[in-house]
C-alpha atoms as a PDB file:
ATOM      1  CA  UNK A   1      32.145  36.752  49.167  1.00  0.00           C
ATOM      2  CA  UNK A   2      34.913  35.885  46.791  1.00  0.00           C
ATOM      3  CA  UNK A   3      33.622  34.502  43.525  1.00  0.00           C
ATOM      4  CA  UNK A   4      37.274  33.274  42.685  1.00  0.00           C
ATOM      5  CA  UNK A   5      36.804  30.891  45.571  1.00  0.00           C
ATOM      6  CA  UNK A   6      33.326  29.625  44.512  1.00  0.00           C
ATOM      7  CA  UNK A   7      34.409  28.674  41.070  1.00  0.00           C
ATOM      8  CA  UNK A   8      37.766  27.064  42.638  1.00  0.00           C
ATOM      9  CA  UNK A   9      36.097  23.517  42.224  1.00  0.00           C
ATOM     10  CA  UNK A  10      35.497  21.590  38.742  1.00  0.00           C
ATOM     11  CA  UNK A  11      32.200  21.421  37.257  1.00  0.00           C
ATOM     12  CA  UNK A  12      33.276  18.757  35.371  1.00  0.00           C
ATOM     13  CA  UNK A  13      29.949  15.764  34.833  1.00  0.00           C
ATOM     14  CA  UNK A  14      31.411  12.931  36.958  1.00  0.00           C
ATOM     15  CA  UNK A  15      30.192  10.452  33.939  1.00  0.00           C
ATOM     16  CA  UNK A  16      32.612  12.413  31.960  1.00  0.00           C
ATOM     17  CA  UNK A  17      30.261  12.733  28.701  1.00  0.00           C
ATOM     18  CA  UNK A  18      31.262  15.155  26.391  1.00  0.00           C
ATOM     19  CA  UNK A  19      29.735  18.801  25.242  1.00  0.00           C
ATOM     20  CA  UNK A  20      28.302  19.087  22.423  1.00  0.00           C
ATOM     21  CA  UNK A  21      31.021  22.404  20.498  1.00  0.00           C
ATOM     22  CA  UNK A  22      29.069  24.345  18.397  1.00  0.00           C
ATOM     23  CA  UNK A  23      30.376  26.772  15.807  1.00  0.00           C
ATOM     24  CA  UNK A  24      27.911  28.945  13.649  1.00  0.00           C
ATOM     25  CA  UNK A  25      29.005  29.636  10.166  1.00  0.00           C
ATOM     26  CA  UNK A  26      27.086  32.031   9.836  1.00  0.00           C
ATOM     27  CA  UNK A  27      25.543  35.782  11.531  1.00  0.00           C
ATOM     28  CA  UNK A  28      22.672  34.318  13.511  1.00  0.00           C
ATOM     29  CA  UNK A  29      19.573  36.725  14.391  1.00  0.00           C
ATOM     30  CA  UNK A  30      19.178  37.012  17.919  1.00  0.00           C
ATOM     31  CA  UNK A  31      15.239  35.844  17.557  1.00  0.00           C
ATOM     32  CA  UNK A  32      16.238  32.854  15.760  1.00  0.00           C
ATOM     33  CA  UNK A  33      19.604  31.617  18.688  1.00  0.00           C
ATOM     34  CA  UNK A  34      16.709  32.327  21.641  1.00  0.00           C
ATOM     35  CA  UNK A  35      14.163  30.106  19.701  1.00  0.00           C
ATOM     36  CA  UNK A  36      17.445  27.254  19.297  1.00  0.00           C
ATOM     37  CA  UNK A  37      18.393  27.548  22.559  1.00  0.00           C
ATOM     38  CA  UNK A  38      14.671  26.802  23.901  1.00  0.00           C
ATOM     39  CA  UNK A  39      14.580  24.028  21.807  1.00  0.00           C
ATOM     40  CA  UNK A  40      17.440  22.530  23.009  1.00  0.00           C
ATOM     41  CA  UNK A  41      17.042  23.110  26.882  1.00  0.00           C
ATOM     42  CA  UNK A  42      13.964  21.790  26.311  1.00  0.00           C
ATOM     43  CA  UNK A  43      15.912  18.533  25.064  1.00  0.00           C
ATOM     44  CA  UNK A  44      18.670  18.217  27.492  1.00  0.00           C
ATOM     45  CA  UNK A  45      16.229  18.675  30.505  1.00  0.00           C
ATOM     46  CA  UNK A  46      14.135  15.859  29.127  1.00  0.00           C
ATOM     47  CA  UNK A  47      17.693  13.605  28.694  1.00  0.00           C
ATOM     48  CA  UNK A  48      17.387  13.457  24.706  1.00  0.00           C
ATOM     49  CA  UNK A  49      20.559  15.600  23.640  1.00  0.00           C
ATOM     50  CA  UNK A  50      23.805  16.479  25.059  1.00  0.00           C
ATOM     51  CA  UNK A  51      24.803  19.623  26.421  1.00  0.00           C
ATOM     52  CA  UNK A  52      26.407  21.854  24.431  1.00  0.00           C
ATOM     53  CA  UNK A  53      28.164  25.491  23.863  1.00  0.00           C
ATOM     54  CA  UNK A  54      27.418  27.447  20.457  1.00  0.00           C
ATOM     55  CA  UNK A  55      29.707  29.945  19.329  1.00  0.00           C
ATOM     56  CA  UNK A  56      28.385  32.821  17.386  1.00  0.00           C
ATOM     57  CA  UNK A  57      27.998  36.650  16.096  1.00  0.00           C
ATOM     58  CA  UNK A  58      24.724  38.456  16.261  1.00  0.00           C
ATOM     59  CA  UNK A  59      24.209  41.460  13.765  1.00  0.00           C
ATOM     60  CA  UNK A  60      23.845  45.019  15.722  1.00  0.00           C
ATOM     61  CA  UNK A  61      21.215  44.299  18.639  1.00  0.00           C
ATOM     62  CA  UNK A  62      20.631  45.566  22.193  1.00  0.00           C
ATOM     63  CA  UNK A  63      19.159  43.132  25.037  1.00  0.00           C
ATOM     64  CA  UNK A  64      16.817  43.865  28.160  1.00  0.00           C
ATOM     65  CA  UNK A  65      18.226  41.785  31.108  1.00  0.00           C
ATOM     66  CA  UNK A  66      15.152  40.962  33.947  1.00  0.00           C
ATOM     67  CA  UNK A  67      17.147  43.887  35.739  1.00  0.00           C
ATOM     68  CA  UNK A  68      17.190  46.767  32.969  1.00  0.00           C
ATOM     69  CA  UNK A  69      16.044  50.043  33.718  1.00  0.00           C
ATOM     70  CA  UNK A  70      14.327  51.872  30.412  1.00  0.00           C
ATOM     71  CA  UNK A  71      16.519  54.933  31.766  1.00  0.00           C
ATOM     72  CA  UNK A  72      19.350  53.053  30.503  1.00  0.00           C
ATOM     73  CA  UNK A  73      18.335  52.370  26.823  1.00  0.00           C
ATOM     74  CA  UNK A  74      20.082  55.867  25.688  1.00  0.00           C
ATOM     75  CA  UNK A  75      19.193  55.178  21.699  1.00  0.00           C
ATOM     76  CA  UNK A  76      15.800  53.033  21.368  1.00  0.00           C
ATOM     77  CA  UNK A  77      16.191  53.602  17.919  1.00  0.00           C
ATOM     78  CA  UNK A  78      19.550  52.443  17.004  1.00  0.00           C
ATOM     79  CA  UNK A  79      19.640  49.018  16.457  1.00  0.00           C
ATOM     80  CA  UNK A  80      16.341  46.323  17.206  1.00  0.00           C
ATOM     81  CA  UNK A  81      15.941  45.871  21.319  1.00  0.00           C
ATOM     82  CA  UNK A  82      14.877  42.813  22.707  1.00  0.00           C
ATOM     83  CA  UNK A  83      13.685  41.849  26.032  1.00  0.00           C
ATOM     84  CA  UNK A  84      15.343  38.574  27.377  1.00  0.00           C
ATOM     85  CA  UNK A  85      14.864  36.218  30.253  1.00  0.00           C
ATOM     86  CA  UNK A  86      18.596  35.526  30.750  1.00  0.00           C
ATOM     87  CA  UNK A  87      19.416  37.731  34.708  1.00  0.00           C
ATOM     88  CA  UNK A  88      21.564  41.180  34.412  1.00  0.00           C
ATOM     89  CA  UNK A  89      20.226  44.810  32.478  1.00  0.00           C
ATOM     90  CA  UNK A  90      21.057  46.217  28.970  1.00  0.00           C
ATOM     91  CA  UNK A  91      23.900  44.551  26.722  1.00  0.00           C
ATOM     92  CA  UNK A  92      24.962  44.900  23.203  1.00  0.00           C
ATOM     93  CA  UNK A  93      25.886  41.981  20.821  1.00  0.00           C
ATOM     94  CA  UNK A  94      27.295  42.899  17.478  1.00  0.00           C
ATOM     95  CA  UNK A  95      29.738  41.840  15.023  1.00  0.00           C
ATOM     96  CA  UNK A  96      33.281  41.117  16.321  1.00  0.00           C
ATOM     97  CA  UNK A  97      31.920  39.937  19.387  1.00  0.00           C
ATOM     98  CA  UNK A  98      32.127  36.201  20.678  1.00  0.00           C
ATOM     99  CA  UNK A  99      28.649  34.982  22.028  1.00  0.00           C
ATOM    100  CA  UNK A 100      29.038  31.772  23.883  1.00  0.00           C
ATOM    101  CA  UNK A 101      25.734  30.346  24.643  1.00  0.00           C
ATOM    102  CA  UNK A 102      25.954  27.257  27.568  1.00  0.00           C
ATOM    103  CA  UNK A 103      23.665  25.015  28.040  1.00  0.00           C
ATOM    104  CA  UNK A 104      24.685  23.030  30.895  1.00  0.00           C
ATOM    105  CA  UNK A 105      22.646  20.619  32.980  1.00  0.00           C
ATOM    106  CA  UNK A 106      23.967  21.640  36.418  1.00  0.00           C
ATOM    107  CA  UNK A 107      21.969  18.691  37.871  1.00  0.00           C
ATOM    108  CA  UNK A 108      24.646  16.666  36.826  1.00  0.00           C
ATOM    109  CA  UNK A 109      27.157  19.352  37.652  1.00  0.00           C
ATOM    110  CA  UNK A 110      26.868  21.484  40.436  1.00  0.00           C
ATOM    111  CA  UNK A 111      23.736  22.926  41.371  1.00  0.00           C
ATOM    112  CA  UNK A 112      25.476  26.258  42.462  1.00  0.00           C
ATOM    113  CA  UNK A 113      24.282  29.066  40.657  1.00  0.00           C
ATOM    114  CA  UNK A 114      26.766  31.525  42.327  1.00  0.00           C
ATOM    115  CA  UNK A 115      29.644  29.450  41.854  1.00  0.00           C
ATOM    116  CA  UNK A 116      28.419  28.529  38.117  1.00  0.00           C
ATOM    117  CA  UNK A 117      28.723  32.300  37.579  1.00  0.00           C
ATOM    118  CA  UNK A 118      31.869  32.392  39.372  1.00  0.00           C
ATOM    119  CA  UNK A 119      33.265  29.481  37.074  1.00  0.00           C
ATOM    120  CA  UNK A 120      32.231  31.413  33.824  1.00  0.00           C
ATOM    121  CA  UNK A 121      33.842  34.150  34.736  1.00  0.00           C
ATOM    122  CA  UNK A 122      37.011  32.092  35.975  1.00  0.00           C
ATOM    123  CA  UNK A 123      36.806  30.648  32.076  1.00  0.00           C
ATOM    124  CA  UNK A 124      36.678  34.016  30.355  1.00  0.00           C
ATOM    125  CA  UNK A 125      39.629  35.065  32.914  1.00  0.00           C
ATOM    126  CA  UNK A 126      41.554  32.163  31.820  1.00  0.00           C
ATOM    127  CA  UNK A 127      41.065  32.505  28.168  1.00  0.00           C
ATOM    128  CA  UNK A 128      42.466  36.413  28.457  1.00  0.00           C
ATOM    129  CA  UNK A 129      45.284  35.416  30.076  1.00  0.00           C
ATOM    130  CA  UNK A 130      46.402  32.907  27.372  1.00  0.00           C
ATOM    131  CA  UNK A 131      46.152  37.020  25.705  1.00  0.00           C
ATOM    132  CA  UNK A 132      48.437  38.191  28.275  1.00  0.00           C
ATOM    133  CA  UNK A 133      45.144  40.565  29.098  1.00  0.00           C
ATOM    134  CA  UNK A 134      44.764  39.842  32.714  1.00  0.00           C
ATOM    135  CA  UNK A 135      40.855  39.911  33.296  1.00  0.00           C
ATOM    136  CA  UNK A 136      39.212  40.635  36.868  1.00  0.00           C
ATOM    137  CA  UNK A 137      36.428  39.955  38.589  1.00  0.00           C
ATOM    138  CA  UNK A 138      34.423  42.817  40.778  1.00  0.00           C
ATOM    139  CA  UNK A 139      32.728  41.393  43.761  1.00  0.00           C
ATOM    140  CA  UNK A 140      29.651  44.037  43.080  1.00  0.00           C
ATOM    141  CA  UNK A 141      29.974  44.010  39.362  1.00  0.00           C
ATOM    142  CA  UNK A 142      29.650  40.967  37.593  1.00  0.00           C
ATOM    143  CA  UNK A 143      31.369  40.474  33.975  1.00  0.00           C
ATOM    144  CA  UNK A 144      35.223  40.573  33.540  1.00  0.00           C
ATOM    145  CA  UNK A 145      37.207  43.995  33.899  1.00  0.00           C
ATOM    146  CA  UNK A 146      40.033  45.106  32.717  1.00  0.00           C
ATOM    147  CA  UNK A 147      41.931  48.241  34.682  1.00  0.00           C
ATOM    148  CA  UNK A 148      43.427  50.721  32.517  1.00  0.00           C
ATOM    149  CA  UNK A 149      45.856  52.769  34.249  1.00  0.00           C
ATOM    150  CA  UNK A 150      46.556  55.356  31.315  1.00  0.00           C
ATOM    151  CA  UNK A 151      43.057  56.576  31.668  1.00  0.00           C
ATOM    152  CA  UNK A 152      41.203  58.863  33.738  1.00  0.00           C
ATOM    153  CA  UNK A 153      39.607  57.613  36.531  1.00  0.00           C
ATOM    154  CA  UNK A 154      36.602  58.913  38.587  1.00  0.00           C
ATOM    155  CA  UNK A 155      36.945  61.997  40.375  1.00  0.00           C
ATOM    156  CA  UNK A 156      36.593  60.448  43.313  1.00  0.00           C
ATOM    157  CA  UNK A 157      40.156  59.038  42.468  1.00  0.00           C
ATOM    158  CA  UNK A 158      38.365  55.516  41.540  1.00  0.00           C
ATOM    159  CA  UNK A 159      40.720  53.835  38.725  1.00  0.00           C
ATOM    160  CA  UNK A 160      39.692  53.366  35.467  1.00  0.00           C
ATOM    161  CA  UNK A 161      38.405  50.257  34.588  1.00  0.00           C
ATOM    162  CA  UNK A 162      36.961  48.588  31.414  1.00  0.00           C
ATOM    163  CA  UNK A 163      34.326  45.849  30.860  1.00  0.00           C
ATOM    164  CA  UNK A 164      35.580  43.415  28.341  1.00  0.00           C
ATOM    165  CA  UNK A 165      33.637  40.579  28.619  1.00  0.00           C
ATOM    166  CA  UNK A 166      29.738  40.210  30.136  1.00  0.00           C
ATOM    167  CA  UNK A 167      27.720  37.016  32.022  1.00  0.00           C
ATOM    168  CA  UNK A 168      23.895  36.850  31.338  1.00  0.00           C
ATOM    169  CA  UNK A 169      22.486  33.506  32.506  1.00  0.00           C
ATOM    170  CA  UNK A 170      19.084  31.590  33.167  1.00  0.00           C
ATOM    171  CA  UNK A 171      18.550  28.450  34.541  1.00  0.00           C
ATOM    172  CA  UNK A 172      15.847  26.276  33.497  1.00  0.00           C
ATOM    173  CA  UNK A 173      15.082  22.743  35.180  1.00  0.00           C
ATOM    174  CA  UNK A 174      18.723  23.382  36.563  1.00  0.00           C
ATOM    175  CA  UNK A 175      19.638  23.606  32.808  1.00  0.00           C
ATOM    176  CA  UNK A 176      21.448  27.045  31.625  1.00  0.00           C
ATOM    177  CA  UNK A 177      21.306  29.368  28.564  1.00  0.00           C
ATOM    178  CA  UNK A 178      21.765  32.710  27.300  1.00  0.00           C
ATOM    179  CA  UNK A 179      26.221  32.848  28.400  1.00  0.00           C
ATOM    180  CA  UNK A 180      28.801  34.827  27.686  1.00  0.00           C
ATOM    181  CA  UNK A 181      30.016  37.597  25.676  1.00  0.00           C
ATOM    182  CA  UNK A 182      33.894  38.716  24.812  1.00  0.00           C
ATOM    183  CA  UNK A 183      34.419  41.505  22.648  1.00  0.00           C
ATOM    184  CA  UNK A 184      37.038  40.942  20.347  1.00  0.00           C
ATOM    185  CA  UNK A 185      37.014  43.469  17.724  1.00  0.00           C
ATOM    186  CA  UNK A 186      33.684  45.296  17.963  1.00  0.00           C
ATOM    187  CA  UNK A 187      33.006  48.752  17.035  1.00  0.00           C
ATOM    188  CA  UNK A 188      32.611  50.056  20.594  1.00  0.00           C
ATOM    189  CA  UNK A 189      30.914  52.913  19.934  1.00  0.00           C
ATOM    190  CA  UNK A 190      27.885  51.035  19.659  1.00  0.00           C
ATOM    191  CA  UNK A 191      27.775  50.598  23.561  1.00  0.00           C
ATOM    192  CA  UNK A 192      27.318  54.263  23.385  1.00  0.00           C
ATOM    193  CA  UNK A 193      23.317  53.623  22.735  1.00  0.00           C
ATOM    194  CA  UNK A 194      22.898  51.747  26.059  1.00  0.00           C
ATOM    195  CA  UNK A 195      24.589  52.276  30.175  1.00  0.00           C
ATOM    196  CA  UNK A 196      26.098  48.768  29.573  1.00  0.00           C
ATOM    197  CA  UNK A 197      25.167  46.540  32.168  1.00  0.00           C
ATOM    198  CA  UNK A 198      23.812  49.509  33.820  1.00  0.00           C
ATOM    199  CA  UNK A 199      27.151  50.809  34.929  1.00  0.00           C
ATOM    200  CA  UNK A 200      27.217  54.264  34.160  1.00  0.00           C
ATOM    201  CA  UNK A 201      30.007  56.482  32.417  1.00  0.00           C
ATOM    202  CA  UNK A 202      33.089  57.382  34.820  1.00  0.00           C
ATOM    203  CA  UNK A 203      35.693  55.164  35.739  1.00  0.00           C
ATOM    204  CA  UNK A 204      34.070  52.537  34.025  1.00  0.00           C
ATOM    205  CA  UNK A 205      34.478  51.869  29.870  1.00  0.00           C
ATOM    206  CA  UNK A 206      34.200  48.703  27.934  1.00  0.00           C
ATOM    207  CA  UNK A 207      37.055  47.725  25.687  1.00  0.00           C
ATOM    208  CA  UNK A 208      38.043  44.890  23.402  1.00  0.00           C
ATOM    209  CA  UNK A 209      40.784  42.610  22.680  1.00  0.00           C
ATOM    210  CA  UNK A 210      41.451  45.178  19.443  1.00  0.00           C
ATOM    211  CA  UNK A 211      41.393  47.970  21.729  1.00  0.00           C
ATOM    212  CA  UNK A 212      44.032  46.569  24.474  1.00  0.00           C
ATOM    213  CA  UNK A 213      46.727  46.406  20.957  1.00  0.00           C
ATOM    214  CA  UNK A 214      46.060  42.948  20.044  1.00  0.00           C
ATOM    215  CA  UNK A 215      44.793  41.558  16.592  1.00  0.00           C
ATOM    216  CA  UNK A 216      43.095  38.284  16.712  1.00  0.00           C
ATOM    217  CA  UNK A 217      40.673  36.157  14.501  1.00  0.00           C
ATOM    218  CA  UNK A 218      37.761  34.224  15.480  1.00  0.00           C
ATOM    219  CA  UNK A 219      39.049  30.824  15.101  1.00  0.00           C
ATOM    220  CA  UNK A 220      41.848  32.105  17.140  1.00  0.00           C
ATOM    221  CA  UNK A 221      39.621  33.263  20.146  1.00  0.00           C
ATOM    222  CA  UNK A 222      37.147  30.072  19.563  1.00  0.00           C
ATOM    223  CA  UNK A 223      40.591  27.613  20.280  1.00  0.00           C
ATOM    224  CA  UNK A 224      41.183  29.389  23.266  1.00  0.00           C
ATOM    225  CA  UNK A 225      38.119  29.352  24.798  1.00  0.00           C
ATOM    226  CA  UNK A 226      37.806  25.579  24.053  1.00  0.00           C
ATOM    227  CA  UNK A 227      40.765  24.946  25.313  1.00  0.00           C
ATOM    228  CA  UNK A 228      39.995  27.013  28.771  1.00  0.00           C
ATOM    229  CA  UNK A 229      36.534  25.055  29.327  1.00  0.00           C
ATOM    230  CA  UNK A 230      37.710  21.740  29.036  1.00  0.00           C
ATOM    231  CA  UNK A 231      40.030  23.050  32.052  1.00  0.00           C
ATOM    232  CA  UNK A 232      36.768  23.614  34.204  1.00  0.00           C
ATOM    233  CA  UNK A 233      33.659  22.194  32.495  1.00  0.00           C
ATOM    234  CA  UNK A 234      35.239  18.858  31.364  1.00  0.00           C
ATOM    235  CA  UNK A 235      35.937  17.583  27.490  1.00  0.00           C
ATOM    236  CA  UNK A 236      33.359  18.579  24.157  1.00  0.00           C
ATOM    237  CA  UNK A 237      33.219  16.992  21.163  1.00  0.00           C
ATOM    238  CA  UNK A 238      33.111  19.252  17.649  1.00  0.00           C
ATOM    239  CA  UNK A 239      29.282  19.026  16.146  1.00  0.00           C
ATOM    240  CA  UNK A 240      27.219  20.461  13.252  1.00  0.00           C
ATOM    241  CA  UNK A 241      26.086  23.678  14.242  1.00  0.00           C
ATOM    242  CA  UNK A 242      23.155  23.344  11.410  1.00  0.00           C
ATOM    243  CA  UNK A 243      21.589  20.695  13.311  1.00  0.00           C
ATOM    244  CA  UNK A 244      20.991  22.935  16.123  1.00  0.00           C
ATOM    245  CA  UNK A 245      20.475  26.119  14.024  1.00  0.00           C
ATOM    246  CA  UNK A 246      17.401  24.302  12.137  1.00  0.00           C
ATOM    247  CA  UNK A 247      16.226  21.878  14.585  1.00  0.00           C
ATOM    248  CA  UNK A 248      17.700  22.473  18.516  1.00  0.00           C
ATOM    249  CA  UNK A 249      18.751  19.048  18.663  1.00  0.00           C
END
């Protein structure tokens, strides 16, 4: 089925109440975000704090979707691994990457988890194209790909095609976590210690807004992607990210 048609309605709260925006100041460890986020599904489930999206860097880590395959951890000894609850296989978060961690109570949404991915992925589109990088779904890979026609492609004549941004959700009491991540400006060799997403080498790469020729800062990247989810997840309101760094409320 066509995930661009799934995400095609608003997920929007009809009370229109707004999400709580999130910006860490600082490099959070990826322990400490999964013991926040907990904490604050946990609250939003119960109906004691707003949803909200927290933008963030991790320093140099690997992740174990519920789908990874040990074959696919290349370098065990690279960077610290951590197994995760959020769906999907191995992914790397690093510096120069923008994690986006949603947590969403699709009970007063959608409960759709298909089109929910669908709608992330429509969000991370939308944000690239205000780039000029025109993202694309894969209806048997999920994440957002970029094709690059100037490289080799499979020798089965399959085009080259580069992973830019990755989806790794769970859903709690209809309540999301774990998110998104876009890779802005990260050193991309460090994929090279995992089969990302367990998509093996080929036609397939992962690349970065640096890589495609384009020089951006966070804030930069954090106004788009505000901008793009008020489009499809309704309005937020800016909050203290140390409040939900030190307490997950």
């Amino acid at each position: 089925m066509d995930r661009s048609a799934l995400s095609s309605r608003s997920f929007a709260r009809a009370d229109g109440l707004p999400v709580a925006w999130y910006v860490a100041e600082r490099s959070v460890d990826y322990p400490e975000a999964v013991e926040a986020m907990e904490r604050r599904v946990e609250a939003i489930a119960a109906g004691v704090a707003p949803e909200c999206v927290w933008l963030l860097e991790h320093p140099p880590v690997y992740t174990a979707g519920t789908s990874a395959r040990s074959d696919d951890l290349v370098s065990p000894q690279r960077f610290p691994v951590y197994a995760t609850g959020r769906g999907g296989q191995y992914t790397y978060h690093g510096p120069g990457q923008r994690v986006a961690y949603v947590m969403l109570d699709l009970k007063q949404r959608r409960q759709d988890v298909r089109a929910f991915v669908a709608a992330l992925e429509a969000w991370i589109i939308a944000t690239l194209g205000r780039l000029n990088i025109k993202g694309e779904q894969r209806d048997d890979r999920v994440g957002v790909w970029v094709r690059r026609p100037e490289k080799r492609g499979g020798a089965d004549g399959t085009p080259a095609e580069d992973k830019i941004a990755a989806i790794g959700i769970r859903l709690r009491r209809w309540v999301s976590f774990h998110g998104i991540s876009i890779n802005v400006d990260p050193d991309l060799s460090h994929f090279s210690g995992i089969v990302p997403c367990g998509i093996a080498a080929g036609p397939f790469g992962v690349t970065s807004v640096l890589d495609l020729g384009l020089i951006m800062s966070m804030p930069e990247i954090d106004a788009l992607l505000r901008s793009e989810f008020e489009t499809i997840f309704g309005p937020t309101e800016a909050a203290d990210p140390v409040r939900l760094e030190q307490a997950g409320s």
